[in-house]
Protein backbone atom coordinates (compact mmCIF):
# COMPACT_ATOMS: atom_id res chain seq x y z
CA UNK A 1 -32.98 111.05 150.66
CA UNK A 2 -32.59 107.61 151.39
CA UNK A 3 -32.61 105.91 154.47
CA UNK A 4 -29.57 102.59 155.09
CA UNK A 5 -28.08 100.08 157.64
CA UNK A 6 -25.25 98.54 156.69
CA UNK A 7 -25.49 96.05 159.42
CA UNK A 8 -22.81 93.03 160.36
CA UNK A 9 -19.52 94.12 159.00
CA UNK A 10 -16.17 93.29 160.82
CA UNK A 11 -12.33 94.61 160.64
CA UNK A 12 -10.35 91.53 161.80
CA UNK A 13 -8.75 92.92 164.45
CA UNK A 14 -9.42 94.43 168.03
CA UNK A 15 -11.37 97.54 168.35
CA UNK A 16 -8.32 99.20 170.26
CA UNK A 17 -6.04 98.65 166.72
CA UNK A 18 -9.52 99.70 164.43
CA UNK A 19 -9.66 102.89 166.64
CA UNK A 20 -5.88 103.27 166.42
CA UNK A 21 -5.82 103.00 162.84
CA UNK A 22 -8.83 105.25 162.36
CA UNK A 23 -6.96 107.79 164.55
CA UNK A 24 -3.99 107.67 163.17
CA UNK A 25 -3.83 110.40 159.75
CA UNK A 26 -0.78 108.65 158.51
CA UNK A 27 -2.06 105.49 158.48
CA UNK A 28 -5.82 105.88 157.79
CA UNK A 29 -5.00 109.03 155.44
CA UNK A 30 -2.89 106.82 153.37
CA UNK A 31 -5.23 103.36 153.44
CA UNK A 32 -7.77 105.59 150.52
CA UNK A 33 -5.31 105.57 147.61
CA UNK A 34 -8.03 107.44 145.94
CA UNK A 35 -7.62 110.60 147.45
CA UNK A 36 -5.39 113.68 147.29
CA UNK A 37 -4.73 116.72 149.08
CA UNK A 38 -5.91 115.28 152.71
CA UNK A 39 -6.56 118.13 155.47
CA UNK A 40 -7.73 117.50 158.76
CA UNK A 41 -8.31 120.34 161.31
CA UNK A 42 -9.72 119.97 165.13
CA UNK A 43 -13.96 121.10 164.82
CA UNK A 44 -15.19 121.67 168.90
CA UNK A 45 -15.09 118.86 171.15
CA UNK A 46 -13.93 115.20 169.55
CA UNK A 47 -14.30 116.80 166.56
CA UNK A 48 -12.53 117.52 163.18
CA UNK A 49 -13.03 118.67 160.07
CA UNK A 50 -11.62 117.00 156.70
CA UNK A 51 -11.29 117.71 153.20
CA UNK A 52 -9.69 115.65 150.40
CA UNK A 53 -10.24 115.72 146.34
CA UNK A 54 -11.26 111.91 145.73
CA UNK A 55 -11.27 110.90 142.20
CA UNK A 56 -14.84 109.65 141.20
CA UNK A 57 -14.94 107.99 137.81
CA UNK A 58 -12.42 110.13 136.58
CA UNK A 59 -13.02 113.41 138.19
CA UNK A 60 -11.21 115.08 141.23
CA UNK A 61 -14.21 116.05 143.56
CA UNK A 62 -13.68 118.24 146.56
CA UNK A 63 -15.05 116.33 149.91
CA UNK A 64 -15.63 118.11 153.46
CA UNK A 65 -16.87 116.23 156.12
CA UNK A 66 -17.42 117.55 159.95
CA UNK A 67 -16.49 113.89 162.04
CA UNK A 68 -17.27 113.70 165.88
CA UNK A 69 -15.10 110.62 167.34
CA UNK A 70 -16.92 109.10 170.56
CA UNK A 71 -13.90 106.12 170.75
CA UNK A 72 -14.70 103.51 171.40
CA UNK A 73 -17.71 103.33 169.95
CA UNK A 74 -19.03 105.61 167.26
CA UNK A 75 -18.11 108.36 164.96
CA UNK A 76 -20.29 110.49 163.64
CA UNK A 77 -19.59 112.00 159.82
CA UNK A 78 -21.89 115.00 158.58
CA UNK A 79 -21.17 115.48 154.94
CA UNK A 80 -20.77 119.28 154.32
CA UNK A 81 -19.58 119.42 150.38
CA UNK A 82 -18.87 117.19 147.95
CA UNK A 83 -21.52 114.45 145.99
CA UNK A 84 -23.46 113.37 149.37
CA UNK A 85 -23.44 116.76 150.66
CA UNK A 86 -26.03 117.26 153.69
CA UNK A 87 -25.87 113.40 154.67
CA UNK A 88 -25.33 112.29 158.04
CA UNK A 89 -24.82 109.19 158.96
CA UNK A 90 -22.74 107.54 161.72
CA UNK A 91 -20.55 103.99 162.66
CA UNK A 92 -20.92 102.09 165.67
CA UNK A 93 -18.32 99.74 166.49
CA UNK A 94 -18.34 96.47 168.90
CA UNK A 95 -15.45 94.89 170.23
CA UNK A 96 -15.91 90.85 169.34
CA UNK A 97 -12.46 89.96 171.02
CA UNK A 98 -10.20 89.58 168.26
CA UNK A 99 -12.43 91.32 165.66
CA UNK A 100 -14.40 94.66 166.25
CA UNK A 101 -17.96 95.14 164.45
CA UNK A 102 -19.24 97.63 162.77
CA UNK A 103 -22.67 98.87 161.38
CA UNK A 104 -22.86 102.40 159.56
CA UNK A 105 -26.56 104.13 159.63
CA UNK A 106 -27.72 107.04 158.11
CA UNK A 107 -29.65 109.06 156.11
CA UNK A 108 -28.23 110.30 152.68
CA UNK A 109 -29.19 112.52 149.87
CA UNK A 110 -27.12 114.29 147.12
CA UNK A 111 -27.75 116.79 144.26
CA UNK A 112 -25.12 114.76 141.87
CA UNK A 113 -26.37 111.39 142.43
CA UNK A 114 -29.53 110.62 140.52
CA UNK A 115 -32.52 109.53 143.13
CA UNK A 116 -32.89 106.18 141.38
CA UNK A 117 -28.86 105.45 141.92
CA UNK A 118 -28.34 107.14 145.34
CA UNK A 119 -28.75 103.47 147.32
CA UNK A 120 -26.60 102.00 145.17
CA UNK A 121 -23.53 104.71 145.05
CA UNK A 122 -23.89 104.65 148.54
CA UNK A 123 -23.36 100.86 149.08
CA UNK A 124 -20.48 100.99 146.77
CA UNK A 125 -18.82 104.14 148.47
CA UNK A 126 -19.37 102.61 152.00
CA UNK A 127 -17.75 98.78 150.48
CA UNK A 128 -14.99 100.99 148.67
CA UNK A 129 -14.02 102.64 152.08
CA UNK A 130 -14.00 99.32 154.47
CA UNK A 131 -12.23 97.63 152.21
CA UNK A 132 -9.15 99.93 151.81
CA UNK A 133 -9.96 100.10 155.94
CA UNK A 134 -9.26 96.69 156.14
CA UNK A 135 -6.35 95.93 154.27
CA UNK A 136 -5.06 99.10 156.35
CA UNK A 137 -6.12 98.15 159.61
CA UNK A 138 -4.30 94.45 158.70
CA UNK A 139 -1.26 96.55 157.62
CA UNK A 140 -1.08 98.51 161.11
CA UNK A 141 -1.61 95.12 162.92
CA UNK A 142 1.08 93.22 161.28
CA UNK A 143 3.71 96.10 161.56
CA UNK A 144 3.86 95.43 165.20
């Protein structure tokens, strides 16, 4: 398991269109070009489930991840199946006027990703995601 703070990030844009956006399955589903076969399904209270294939290095890998919204200000992700299976780890979000912040936190382990290169698949996964976020979250703000 390894322990990591991705601290000081920010989506240019207000955290009412980052919440929006991360709300929204048509336009967050379709900001991760590396997925297929997207499900989403309500899990208890501010909760949902999801599931996607995501293609890693070549492979289609089934994902499941149990996400508890608390908008405006954090979700929580516990990663049920797929290569960081049994991580948890959550965003927090700050609204900076016309940007919103965000630092992700967790603890994270997997049985597919060697100890030594857990840290850095991590980092790389987490980069991957905010920067499809982004470009999304700019797409949803300049369609109005």
């Amino acid at each position: 398991m390894v322990h990591i703070e991705d601290l000081g990030s920010h989506f240019d844009a207000p955290i009412e269109t980052v919440w929006k956006f991360i709300q929204s399955p048509v336009d967050h589903g379709a900001s991760h070009a590396d997925r297929r076969n997207v499900h989403a399904e309500p899990d208890g209270e501010n909760g949902m489930k999801t599931s996607w294939e995501q293609n890693m290095q070549g492979n289609w890998v089934k994902v499941t991840n149990r996400v508890t919204m608390f908008a405006p200000v954090a979700m929580l992700v516990h990663s049920i199946e797929g290569p960081l299976a049994g991580s948890k780890f959550m965003m927090v979000y700050s609204p900076k006027g016309d940007k919103t912040g965000v630092n992700v936190i967790g603890d994270f382990q997997s049985k597919m990703v060697p100890a030594d290169k857990l840290h850095e698949t991590v980092m790389a996964s987490l980069t991957h995601a905010f920067e499809e976020d982004s470009a999304g979250i700019r797409k949803m703000a300049g369609s109005k």
